[in-house]
N, C-alpha and C. Protein backbone atom coordinates (compact mmCIF):
# COMPACT_ATOMS: atom_id res chain seq x y z
N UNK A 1 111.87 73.50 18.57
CA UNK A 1 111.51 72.45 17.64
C UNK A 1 111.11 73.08 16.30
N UNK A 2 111.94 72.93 15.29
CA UNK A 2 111.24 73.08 14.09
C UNK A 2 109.87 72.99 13.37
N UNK A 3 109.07 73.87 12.40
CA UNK A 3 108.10 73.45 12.26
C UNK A 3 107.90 72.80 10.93
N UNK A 4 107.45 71.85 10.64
CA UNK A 4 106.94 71.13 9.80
C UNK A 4 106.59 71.89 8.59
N UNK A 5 106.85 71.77 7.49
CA UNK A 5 105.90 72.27 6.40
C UNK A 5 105.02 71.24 5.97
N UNK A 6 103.68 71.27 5.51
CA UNK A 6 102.76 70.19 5.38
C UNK A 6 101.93 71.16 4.24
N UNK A 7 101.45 69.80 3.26
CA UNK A 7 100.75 70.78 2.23
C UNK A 7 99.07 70.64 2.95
N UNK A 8 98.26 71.92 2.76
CA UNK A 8 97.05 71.69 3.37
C UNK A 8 96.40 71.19 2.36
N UNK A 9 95.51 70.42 3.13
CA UNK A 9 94.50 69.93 2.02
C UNK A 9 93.20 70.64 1.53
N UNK A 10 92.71 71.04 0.16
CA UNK A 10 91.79 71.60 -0.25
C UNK A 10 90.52 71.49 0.51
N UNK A 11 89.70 72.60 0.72
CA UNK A 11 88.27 72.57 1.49
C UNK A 11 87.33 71.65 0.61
N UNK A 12 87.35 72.19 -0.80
CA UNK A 12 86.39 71.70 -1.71
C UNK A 12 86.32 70.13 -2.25
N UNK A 13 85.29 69.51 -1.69
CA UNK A 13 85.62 68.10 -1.81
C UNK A 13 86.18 67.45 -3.55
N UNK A 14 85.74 68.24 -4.42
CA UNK A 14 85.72 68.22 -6.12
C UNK A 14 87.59 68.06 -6.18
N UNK A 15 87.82 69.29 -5.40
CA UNK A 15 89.54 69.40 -5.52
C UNK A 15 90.25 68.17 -4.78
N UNK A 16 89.39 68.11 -3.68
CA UNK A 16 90.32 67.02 -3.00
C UNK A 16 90.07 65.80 -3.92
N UNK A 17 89.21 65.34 -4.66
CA UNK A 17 89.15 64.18 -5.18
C UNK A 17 90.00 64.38 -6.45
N UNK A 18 90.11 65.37 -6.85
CA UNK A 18 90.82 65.54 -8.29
C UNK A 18 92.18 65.70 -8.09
N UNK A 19 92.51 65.97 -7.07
CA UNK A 19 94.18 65.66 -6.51
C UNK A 19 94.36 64.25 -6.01
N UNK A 20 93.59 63.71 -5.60
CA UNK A 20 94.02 62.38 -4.80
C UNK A 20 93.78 61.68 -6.35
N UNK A 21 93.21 61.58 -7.50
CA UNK A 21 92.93 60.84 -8.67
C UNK A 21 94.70 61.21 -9.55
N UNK A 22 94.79 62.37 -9.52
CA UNK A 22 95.86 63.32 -10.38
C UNK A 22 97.12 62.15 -9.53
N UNK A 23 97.64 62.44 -8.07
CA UNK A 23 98.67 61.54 -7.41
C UNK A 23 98.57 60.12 -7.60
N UNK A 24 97.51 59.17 -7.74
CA UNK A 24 97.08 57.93 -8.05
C UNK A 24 97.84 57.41 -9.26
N UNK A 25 97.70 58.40 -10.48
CA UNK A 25 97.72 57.94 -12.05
C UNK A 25 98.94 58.48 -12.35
N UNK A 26 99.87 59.34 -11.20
CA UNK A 26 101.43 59.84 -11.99
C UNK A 26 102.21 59.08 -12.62
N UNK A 27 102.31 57.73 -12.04
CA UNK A 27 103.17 56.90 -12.64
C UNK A 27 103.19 56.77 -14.42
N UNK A 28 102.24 57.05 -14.80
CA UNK A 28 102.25 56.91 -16.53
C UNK A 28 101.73 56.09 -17.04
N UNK A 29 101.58 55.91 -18.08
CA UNK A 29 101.00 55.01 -18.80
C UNK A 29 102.43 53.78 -19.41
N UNK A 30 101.27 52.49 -19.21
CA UNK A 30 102.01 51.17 -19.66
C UNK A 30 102.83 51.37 -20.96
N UNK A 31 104.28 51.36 -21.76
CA UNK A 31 103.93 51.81 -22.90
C UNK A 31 103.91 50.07 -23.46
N UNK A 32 103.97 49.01 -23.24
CA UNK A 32 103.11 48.04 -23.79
C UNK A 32 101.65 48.38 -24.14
N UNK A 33 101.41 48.33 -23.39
CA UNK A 33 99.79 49.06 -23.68
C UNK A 33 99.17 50.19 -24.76
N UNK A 34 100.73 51.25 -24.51
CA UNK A 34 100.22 52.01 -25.55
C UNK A 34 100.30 51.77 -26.86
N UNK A 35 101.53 50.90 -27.24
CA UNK A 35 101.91 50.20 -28.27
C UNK A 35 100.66 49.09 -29.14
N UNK A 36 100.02 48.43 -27.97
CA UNK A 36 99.25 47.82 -28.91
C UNK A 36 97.81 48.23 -28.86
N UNK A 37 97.52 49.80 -28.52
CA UNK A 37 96.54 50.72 -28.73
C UNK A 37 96.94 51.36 -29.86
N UNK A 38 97.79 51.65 -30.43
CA UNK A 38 98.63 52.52 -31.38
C UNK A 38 97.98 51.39 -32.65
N UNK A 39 99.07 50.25 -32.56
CA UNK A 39 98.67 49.36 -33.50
C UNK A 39 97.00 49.41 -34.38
N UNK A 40 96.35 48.68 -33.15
CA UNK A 40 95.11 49.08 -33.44
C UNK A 40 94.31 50.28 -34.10
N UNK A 41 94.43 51.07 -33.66
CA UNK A 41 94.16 52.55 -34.43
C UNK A 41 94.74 52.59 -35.36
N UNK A 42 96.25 52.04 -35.88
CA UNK A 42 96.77 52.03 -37.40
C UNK A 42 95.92 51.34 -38.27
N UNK A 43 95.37 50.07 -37.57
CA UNK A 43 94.92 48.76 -38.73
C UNK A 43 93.21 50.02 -39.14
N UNK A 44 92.76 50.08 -38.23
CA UNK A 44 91.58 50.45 -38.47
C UNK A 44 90.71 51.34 -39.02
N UNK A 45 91.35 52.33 -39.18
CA UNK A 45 91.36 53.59 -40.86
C UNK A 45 92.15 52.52 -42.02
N UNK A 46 92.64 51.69 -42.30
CA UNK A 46 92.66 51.40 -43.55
C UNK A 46 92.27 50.05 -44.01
N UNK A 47 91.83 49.28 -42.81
CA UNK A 47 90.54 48.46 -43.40
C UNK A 47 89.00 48.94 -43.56
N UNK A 48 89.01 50.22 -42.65
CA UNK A 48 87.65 50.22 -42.87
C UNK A 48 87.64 51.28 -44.64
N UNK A 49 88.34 52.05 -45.08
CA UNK A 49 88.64 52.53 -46.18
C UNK A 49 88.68 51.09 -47.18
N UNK A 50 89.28 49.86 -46.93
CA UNK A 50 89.21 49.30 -47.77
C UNK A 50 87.47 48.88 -48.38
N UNK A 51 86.74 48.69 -46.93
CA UNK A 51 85.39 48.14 -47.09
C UNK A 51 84.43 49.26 -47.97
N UNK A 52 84.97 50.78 -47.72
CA UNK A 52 83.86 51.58 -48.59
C UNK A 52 83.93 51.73 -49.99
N UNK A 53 83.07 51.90 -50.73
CA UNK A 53 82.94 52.11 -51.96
C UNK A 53 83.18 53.17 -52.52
N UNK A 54 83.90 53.86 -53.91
CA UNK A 54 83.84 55.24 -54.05
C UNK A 54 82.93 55.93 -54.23
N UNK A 55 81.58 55.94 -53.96
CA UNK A 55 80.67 56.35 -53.84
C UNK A 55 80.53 56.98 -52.35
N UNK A 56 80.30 55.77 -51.20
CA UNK A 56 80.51 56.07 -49.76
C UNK A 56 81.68 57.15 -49.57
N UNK A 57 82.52 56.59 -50.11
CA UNK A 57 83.92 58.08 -49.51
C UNK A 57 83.52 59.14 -50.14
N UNK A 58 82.77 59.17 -51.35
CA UNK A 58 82.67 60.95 -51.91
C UNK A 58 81.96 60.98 -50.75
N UNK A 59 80.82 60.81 -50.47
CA UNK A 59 79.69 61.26 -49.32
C UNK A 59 80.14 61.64 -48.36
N UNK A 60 81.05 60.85 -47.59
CA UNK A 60 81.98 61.00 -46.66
C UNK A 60 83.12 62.40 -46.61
N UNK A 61 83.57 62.65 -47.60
CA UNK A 61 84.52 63.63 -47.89
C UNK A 61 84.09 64.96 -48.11
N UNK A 62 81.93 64.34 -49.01
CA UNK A 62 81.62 65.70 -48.95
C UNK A 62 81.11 66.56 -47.69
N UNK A 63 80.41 65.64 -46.74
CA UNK A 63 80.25 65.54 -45.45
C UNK A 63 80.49 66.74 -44.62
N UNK A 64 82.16 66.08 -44.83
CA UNK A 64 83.49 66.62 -44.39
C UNK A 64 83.70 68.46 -44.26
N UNK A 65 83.89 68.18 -45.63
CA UNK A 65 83.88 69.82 -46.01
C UNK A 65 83.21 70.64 -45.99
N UNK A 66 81.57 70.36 -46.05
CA UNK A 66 80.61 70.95 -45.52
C UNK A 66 80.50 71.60 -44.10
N UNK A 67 80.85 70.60 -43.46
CA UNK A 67 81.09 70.75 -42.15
C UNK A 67 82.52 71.70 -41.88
N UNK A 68 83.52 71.50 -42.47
CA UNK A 68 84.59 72.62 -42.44
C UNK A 68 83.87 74.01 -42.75
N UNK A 69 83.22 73.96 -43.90
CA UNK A 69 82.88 75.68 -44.56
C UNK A 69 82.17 76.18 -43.62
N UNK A 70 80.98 75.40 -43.02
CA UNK A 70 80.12 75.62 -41.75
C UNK A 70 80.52 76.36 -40.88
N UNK A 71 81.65 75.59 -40.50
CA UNK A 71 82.82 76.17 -39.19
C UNK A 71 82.70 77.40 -39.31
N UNK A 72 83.69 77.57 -40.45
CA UNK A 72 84.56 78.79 -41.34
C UNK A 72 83.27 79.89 -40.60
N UNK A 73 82.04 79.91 -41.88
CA UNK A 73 81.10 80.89 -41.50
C UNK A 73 80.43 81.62 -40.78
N UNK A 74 80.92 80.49 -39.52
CA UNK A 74 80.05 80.83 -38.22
C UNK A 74 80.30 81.64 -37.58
């Protein structure tokens, strides 16, 4: 009689749950779904840019770069 190949299953309960979650979700993502997640994230950087003042965006931009040079130095 032939023997079977069978995959064993992990000792560590962390792995076994993170494989049985990983096989669950292969199928992919909806792309309806992703489409009108996409959308959303388009509208919403340029209304909220419309609402700030050029004052708010310098602050914002200087913020920004501060936080880049920061990086840089560290």
């Amino acid at each position: 009689m032939p023997k079977r190949s069978s995959k064993k299953a992990p000792r560590d309960i962390n792995v076994l749950a993170a494989s049985i979650v990983e096989e669950a979700t292969k199928a992919g993502k909806d792309p309806l779904a992703v489409e009108l997640g996409r959308r959303g994230g388009l509208k919403g950087g340029v209304a909220r840019a419309k609402k700030l003042t050029p004052e708010q965006r310098q602050e914002i931009a200087r913020n920004a770069a501060r936080a880049r040079w920061q990086k840089k130095n560290e």
